[in-house]
PDB file of N, CA and C in Angstrom:
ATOM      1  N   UNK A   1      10.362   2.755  11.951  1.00  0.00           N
ATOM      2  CA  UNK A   1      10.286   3.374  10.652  1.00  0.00           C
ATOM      3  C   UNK A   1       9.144   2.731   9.866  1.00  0.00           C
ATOM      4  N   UNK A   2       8.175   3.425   9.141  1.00  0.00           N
ATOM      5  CA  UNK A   2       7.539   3.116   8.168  1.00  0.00           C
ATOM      6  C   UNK A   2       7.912   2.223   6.953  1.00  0.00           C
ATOM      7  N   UNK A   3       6.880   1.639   6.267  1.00  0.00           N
ATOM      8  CA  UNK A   3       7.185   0.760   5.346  1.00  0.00           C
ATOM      9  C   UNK A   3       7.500   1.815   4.489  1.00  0.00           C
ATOM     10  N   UNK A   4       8.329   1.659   3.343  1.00  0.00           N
ATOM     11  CA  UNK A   4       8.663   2.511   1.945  1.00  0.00           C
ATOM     12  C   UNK A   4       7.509   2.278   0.939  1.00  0.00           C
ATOM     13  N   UNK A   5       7.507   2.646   0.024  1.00  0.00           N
ATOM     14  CA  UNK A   5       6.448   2.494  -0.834  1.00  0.00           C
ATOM     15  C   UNK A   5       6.534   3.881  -2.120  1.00  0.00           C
ATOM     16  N   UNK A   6       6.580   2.975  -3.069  1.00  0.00           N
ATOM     17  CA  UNK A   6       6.574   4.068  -4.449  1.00  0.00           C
ATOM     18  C   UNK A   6       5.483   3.639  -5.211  1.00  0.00           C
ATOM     19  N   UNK A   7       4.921   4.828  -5.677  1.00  0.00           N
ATOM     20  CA  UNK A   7       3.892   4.797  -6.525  1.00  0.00           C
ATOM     21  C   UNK A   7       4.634   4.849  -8.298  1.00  0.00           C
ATOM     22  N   UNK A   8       4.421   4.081  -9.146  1.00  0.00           N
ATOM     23  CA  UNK A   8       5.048   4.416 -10.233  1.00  0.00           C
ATOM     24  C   UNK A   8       4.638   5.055 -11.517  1.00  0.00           C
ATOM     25  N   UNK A   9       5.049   5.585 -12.331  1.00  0.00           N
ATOM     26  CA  UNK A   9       3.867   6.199 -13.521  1.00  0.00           C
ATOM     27  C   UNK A   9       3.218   5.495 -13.816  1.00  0.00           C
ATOM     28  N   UNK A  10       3.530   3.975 -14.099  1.00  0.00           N
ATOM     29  CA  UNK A  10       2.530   2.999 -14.701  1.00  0.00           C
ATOM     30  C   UNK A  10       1.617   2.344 -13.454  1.00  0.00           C
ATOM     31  N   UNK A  11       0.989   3.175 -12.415  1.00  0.00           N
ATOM     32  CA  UNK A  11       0.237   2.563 -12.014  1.00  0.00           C
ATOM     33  C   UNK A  11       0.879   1.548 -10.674  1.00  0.00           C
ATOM     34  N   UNK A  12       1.813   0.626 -11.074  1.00  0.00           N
ATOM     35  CA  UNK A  12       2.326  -0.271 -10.029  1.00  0.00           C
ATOM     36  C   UNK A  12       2.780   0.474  -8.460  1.00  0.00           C
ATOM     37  N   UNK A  13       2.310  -0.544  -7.483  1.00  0.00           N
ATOM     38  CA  UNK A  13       2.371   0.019  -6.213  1.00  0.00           C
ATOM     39  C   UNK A  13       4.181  -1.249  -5.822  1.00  0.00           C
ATOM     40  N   UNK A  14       5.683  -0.171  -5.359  1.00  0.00           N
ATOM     41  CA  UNK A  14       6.737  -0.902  -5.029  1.00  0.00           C
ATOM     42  C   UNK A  14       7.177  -0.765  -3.927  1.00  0.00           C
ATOM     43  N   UNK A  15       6.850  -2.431  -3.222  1.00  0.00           N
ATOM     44  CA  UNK A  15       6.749  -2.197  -2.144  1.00  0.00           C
ATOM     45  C   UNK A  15       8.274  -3.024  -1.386  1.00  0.00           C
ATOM     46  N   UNK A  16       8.583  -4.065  -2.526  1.00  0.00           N
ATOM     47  CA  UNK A  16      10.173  -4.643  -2.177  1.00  0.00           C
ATOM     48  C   UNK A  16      10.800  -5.362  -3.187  1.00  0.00           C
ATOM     49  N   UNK A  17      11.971  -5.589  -2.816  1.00  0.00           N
ATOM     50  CA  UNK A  17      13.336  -5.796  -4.041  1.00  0.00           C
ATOM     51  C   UNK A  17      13.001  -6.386  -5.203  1.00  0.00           C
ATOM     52  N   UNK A  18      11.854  -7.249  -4.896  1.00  0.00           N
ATOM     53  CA  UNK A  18      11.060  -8.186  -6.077  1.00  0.00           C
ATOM     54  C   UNK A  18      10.124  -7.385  -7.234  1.00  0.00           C
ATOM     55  N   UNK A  19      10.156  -6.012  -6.654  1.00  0.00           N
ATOM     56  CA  UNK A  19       9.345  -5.069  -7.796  1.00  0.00           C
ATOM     57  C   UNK A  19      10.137  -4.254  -8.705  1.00  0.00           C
ATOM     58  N   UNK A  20      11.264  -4.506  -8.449  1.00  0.00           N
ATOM     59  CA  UNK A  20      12.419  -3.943  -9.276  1.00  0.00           C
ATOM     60  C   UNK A  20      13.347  -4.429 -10.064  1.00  0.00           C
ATOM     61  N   UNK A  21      13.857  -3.655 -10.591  1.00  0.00           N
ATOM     62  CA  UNK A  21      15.164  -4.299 -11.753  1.00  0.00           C
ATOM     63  C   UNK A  21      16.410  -3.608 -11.179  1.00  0.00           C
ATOM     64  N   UNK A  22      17.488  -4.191 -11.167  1.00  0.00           N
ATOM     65  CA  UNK A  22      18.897  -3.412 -11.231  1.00  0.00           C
ATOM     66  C   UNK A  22      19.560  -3.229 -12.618  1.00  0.00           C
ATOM     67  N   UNK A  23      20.169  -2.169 -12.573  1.00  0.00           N
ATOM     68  CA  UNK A  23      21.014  -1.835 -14.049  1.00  0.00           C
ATOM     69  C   UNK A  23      22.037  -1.638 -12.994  1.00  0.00           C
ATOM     70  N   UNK A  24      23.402  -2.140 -13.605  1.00  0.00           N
ATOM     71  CA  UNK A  24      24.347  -1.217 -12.930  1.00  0.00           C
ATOM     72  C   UNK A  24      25.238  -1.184 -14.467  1.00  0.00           C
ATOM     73  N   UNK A  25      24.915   0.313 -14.283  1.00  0.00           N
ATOM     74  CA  UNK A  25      26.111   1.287 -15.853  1.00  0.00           C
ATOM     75  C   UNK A  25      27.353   1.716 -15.180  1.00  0.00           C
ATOM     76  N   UNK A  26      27.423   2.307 -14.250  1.00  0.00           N
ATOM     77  CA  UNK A  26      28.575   3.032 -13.804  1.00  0.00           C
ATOM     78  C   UNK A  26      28.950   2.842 -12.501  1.00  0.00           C
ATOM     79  N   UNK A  27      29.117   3.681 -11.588  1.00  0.00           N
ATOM     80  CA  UNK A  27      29.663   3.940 -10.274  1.00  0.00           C
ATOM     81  C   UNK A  27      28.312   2.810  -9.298  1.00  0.00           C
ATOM     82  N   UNK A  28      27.470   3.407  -9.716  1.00  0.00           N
ATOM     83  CA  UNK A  28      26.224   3.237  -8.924  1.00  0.00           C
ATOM     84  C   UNK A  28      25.035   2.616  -9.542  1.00  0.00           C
ATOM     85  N   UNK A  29      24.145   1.757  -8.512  1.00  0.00           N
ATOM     86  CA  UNK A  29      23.361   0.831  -9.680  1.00  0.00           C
ATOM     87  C   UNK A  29      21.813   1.452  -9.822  1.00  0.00           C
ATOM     88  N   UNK A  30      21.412   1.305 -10.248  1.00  0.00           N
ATOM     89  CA  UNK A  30      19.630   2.487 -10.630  1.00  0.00           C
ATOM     90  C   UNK A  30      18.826   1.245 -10.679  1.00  0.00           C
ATOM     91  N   UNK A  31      17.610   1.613  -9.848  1.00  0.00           N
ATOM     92  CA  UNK A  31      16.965   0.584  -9.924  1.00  0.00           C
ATOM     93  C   UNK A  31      15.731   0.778 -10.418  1.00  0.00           C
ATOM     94  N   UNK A  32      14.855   0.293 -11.252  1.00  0.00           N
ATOM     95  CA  UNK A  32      13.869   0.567 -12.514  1.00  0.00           C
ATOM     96  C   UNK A  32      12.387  -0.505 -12.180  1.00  0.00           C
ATOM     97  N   UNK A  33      11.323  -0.063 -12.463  1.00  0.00           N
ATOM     98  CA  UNK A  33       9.979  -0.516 -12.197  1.00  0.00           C
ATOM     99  C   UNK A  33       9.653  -1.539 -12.735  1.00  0.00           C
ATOM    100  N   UNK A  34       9.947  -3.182 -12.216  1.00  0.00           N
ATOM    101  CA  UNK A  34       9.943  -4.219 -13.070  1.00  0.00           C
ATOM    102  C   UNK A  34       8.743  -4.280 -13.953  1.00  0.00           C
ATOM    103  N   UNK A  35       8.085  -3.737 -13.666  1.00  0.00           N
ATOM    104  CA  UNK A  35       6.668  -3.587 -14.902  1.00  0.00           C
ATOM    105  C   UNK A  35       6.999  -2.538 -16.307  1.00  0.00           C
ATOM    106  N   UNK A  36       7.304  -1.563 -16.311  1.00  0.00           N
ATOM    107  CA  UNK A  36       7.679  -0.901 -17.263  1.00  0.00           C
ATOM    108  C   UNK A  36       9.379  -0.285 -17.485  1.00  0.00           C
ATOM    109  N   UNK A  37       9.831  -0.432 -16.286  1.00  0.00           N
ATOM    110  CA  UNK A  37      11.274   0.071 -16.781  1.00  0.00           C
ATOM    111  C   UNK A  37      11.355   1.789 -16.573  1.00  0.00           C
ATOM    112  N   UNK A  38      10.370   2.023 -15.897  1.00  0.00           N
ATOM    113  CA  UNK A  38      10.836   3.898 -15.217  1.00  0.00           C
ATOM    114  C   UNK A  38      12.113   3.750 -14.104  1.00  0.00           C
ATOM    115  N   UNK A  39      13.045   4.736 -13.873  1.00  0.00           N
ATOM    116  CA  UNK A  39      13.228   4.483 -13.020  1.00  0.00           C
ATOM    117  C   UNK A  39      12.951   4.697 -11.363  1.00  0.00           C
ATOM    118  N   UNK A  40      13.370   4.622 -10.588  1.00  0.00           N
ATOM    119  CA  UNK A  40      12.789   4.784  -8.813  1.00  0.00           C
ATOM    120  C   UNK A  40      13.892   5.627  -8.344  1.00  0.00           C
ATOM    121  N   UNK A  41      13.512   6.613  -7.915  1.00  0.00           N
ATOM    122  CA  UNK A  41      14.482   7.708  -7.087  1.00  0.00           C
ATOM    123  C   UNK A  41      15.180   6.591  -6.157  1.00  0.00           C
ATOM    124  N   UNK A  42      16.536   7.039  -6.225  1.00  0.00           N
ATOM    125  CA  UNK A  42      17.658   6.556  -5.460  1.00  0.00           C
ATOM    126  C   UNK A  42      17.705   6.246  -4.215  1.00  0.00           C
ATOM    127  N   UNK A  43      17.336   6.793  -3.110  1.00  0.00           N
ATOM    128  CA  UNK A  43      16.723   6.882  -1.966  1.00  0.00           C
ATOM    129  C   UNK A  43      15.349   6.375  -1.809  1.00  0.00           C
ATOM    130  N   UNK A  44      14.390   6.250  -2.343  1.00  0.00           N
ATOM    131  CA  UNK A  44      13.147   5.129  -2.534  1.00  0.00           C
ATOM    132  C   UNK A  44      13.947   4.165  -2.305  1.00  0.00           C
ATOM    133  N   UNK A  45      14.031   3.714  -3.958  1.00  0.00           N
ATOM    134  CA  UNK A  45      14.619   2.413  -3.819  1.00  0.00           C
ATOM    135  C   UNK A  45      15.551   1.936  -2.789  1.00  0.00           C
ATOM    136  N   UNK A  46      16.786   2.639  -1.974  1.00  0.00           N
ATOM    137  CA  UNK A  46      17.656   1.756  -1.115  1.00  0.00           C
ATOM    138  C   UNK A  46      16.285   1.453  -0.213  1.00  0.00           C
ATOM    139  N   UNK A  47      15.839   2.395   0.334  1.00  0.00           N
ATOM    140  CA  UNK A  47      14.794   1.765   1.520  1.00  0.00           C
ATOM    141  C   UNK A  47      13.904   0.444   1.169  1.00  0.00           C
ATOM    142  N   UNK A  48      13.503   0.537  -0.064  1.00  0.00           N
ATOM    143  CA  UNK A  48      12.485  -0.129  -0.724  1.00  0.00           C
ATOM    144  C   UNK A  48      13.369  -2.075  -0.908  1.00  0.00           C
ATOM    145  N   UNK A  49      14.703  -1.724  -1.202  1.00  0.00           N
ATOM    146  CA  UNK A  49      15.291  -2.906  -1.252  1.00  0.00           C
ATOM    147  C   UNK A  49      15.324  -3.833   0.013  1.00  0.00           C
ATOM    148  N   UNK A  50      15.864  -2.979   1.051  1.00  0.00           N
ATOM    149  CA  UNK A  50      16.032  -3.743   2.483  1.00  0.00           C
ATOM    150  C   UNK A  50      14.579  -4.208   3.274  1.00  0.00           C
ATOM    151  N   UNK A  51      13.388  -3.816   2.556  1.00  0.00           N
ATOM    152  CA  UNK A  51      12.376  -4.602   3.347  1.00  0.00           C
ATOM    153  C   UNK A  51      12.128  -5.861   2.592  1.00  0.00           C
ATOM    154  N   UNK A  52      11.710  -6.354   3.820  1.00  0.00           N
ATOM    155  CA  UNK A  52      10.761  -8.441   3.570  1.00  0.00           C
ATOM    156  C   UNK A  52       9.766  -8.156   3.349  1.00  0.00           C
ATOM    157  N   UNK A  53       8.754  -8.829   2.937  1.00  0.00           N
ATOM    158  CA  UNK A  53       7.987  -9.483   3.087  1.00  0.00           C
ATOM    159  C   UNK A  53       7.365  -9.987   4.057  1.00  0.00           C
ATOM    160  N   UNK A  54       6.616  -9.907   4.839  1.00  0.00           N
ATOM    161  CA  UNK A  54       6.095 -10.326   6.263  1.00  0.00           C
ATOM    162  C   UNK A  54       5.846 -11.840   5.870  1.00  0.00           C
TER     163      UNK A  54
END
């Protein structure tokens, strides 16, 4: 499988767990663009969480 990778409105390239924020409000936790606070489609982000760092 390919690396994940989100492009965000502000520019930032997210490539793992360290580029993100967690909120958890309810059932489920949303995870948001540690640079500005957009959030990352649901499915991005799980993929985006489980990779390292080489």
């Amino acid at each position: 499988m390919s690396p994940a990778t989100h492009r965000c409105t502000c520019g930032a390239t997210l490539e793992y767990k360290q580029d993100m924020t967690k909120e958890v409000d309810g059932l489920y936790p949303t995870w948001k663009c540690r640079d500005c606070g957009t959030p990352v489609p649901g499915t991005v982000a799980e993929r985006i969480r489980h990779q390292h760092p080489s």
